[in-house]
Every structure is written in C-alpha cells, then in structure tokens.
N, C-alpha and C. Protein backbone atom coordinates (compact mmCIF):
# COMPACT_ATOMS: atom_id res chain seq x y z
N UNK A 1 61.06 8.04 -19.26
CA UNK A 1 60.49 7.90 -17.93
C UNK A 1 59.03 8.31 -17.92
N UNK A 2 58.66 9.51 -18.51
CA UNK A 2 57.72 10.15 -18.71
C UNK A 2 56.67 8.94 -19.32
N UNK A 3 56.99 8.41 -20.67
CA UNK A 3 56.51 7.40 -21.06
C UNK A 3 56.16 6.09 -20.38
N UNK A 4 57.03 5.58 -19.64
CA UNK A 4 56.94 4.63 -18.75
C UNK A 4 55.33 5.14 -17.77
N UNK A 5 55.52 6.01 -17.30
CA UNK A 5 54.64 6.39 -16.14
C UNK A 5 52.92 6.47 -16.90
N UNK A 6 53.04 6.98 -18.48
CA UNK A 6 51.67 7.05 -18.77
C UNK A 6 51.41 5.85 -19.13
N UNK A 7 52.10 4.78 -19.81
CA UNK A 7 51.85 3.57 -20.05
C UNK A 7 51.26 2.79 -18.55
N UNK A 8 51.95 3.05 -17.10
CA UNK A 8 51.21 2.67 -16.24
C UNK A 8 50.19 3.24 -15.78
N UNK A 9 49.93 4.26 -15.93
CA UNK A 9 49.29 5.10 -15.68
C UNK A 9 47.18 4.10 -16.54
N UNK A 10 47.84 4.27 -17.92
CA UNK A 10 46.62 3.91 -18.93
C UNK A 10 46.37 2.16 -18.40
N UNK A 11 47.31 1.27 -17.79
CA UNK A 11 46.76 0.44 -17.78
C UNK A 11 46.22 0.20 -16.43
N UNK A 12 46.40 1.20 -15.62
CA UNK A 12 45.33 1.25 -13.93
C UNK A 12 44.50 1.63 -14.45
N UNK A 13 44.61 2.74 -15.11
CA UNK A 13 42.78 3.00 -15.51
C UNK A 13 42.26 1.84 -16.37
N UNK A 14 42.63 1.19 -17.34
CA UNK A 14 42.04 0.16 -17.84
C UNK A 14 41.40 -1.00 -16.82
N UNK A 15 42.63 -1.15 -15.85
CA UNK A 15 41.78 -2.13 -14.97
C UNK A 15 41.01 -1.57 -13.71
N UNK A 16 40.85 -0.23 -13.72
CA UNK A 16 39.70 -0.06 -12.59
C UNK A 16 40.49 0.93 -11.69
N UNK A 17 41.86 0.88 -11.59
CA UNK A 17 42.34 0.79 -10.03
C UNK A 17 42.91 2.29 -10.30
N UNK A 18 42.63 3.04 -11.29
CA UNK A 18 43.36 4.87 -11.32
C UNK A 18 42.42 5.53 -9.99
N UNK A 19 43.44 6.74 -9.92
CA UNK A 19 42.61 7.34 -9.23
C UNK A 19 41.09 8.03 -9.27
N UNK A 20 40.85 8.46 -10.81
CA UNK A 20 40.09 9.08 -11.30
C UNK A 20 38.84 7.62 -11.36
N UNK A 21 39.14 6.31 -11.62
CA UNK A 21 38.07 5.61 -11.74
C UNK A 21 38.02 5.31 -9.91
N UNK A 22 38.62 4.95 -9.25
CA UNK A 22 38.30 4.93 -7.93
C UNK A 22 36.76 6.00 -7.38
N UNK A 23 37.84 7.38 -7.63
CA UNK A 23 36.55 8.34 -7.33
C UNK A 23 35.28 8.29 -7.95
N UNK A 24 35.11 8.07 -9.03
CA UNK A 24 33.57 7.50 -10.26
C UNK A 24 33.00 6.57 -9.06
N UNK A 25 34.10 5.63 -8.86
CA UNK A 25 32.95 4.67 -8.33
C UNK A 25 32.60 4.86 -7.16
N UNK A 26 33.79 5.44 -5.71
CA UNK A 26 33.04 5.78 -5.00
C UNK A 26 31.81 6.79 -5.12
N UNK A 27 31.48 7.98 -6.41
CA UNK A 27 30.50 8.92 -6.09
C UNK A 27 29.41 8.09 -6.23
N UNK A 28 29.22 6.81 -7.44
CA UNK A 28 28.32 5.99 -7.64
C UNK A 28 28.08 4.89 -6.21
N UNK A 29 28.64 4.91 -5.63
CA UNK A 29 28.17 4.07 -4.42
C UNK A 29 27.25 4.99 -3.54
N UNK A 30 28.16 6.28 -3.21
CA UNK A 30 27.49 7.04 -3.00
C UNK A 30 25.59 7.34 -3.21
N UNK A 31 25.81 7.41 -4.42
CA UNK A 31 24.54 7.62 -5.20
C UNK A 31 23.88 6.52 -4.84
N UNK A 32 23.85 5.60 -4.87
CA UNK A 32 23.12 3.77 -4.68
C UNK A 32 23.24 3.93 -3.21
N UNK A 33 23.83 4.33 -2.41
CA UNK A 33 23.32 4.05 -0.99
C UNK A 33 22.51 5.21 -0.48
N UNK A 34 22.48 6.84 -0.79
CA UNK A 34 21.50 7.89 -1.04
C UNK A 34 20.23 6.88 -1.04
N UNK A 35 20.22 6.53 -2.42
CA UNK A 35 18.56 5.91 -2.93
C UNK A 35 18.15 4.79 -2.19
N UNK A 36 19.51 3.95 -1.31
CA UNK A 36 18.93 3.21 -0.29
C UNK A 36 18.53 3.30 0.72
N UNK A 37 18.99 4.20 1.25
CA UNK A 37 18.29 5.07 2.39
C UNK A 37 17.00 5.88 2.26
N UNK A 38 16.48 6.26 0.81
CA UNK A 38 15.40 6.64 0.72
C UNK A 38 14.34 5.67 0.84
N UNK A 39 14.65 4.69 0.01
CA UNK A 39 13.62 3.53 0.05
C UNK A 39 13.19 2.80 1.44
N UNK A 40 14.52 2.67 2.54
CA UNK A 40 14.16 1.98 3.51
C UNK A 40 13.28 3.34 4.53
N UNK A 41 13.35 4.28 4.43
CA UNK A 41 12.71 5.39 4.60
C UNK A 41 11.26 4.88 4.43
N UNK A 42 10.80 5.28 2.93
CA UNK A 42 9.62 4.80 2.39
C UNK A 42 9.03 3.75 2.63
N UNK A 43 9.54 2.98 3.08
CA UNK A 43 9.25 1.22 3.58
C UNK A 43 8.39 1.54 5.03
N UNK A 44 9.48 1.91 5.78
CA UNK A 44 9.20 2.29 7.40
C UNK A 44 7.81 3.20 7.38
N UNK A 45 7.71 3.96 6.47
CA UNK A 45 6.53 4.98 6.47
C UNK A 45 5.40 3.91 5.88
N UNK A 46 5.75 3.09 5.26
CA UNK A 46 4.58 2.48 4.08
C UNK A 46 4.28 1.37 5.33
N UNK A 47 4.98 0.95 5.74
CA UNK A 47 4.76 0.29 7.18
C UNK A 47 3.88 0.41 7.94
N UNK A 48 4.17 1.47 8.72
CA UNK A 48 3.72 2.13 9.36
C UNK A 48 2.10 2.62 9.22
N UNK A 49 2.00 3.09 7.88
CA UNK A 49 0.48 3.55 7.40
C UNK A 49 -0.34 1.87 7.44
N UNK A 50 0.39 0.79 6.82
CA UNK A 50 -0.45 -0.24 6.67
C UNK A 50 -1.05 -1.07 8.46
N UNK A 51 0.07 -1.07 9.28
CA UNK A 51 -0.55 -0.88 10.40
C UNK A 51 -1.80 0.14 11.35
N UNK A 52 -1.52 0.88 10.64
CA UNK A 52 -2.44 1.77 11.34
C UNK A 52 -3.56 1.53 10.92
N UNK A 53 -3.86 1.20 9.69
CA UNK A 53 -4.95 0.94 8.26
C UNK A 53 -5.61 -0.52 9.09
N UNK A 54 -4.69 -1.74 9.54
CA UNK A 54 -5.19 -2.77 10.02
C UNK A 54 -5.89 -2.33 11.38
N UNK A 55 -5.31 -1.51 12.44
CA UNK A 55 -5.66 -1.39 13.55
C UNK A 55 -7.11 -0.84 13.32
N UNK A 56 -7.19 0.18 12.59
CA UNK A 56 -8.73 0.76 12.40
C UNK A 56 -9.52 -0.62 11.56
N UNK A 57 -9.39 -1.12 10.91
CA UNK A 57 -10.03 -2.05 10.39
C UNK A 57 -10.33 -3.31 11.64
N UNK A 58 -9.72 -3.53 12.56
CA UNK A 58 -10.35 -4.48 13.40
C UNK A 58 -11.14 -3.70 14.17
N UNK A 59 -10.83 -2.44 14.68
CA UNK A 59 -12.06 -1.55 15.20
C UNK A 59 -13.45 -1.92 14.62
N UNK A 60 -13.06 -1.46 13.28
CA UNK A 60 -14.69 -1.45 12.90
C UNK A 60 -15.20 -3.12 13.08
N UNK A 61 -14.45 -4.27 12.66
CA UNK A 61 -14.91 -5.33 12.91
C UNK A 61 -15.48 -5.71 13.77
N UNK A 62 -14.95 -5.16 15.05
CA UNK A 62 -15.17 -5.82 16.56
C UNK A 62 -16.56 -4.38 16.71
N UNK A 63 -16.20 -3.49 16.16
CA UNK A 63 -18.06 -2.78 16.18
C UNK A 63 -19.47 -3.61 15.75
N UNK A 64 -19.05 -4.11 14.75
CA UNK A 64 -20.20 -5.06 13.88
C UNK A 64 -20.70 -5.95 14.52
N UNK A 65 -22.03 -5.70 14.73
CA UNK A 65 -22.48 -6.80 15.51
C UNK A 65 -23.13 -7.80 14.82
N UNK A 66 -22.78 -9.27 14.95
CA UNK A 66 -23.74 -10.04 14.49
C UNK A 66 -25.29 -10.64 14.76
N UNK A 67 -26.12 -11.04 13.91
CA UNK A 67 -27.21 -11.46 14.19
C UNK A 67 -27.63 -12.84 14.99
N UNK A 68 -28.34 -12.14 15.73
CA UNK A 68 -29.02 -13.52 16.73
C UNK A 68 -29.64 -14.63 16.07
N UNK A 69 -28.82 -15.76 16.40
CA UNK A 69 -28.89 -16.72 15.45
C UNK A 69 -30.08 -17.26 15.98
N UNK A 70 -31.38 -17.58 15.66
CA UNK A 70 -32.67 -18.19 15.95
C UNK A 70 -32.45 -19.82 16.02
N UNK A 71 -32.78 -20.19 17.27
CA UNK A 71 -32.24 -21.43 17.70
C UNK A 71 -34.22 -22.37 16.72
N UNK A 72 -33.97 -23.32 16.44
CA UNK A 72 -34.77 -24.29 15.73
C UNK A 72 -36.13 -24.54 17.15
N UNK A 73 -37.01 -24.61 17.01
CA UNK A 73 -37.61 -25.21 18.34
C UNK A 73 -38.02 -26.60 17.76
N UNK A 74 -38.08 -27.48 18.77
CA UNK A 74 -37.98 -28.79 19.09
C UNK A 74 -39.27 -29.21 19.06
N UNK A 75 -39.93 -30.14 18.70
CA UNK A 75 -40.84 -30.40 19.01
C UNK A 75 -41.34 -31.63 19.25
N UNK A 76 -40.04 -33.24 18.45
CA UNK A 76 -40.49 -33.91 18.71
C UNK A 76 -39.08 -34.84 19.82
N UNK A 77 -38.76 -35.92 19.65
CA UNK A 77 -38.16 -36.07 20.54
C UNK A 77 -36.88 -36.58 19.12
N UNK A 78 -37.50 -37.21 17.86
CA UNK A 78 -36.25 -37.18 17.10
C UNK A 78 -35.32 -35.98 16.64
N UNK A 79 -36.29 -34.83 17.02
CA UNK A 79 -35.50 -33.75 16.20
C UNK A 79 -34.52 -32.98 17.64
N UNK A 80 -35.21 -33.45 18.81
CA UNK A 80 -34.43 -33.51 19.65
C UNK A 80 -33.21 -33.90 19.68
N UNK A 81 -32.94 -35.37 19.16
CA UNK A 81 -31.91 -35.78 19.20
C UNK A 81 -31.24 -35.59 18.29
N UNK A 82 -31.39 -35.35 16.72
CA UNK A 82 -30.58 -34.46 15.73
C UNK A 82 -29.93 -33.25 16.04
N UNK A 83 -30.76 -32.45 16.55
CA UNK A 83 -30.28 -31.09 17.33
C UNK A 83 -29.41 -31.31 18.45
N UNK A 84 -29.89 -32.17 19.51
CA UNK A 84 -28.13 -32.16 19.76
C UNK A 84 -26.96 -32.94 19.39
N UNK A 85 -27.57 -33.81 18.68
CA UNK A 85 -26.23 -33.87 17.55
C UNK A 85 -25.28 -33.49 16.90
N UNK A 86 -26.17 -32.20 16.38
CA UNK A 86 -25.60 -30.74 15.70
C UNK A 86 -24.74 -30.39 16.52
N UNK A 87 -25.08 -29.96 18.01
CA UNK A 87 -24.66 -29.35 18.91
C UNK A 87 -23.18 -30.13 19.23
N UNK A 88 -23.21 -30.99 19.54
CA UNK A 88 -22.16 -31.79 19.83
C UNK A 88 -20.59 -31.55 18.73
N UNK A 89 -21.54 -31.80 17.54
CA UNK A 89 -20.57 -31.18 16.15
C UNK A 89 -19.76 -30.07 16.20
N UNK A 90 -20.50 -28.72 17.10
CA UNK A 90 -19.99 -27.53 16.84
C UNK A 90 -18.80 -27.90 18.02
C-alpha cells in the first residue's frame, strides 16, 4: 500500500500537480507579480516626470519670442504684384 502511494505520489510530482511543486510555483508567481507591480510603479513615475519635462518645455517655447519678420518694400508695380502673390500662397 505504502508502495502504491509513493509510486503516485512520484508521478504527481513528475507531472507538476504534487503539493510541494504547486507551492514552488505559486511562490514563483508570487515573485513575477512582486516585480510587476514594481515596474508598473516605475512606469507611472517615469510618466509622470516625462510630462512634467514636456509641460516646462512648452513654457519656455511660448517665452521665445520670434523675430520681426521685415516686410520687402515695394517699389515698382511688378514687384507689387509678385508680393502679393507670395501673400496669397501663405
């Protein structure tokens, strides 16, 4: 009987299903969802910093002022009409 029971015994553990491999694997899930929770952690924070990083960066953009673009003066009546040509373009 005794025999009987370790013979079933050795072939649950062979296929996974003993008690002793059950517990292995739940501590290893364990362990893999720990480190997943750290990472989505780290994500949310790494997030977080890169937003903040963009928000100050359009600050300074919208500080920068650009230069006054010097309009062409006109003088004859063709360059008149090239120029608003241009104009029309933009």
């Amino acid at each position: 009987m005794k025999g009987l029971i370790k013979i079933i015994g050795m072939i649950l553990g062979i296929l996974g299903l003993s008690a002793k491999a059950t517990a292995k694997k739940k501590a290893e899930v364990k362990k893999i969802d720990k480190k997943v929770k750290e990472i989505k952690k780290e994500k949310t924070e790494v997030k977080r910093k890169t937003i903040a990083v963009q928000k100050k960066k359009a600050v300074i953009k919208k500080a920068q002022k650009k230069k006054p673009v010097k309009k062409p003066s006109v003088t004859s009546a063709k360059k008149a009409r090239t120029s608003l040509k241009n104009r029309a373009k933009r």
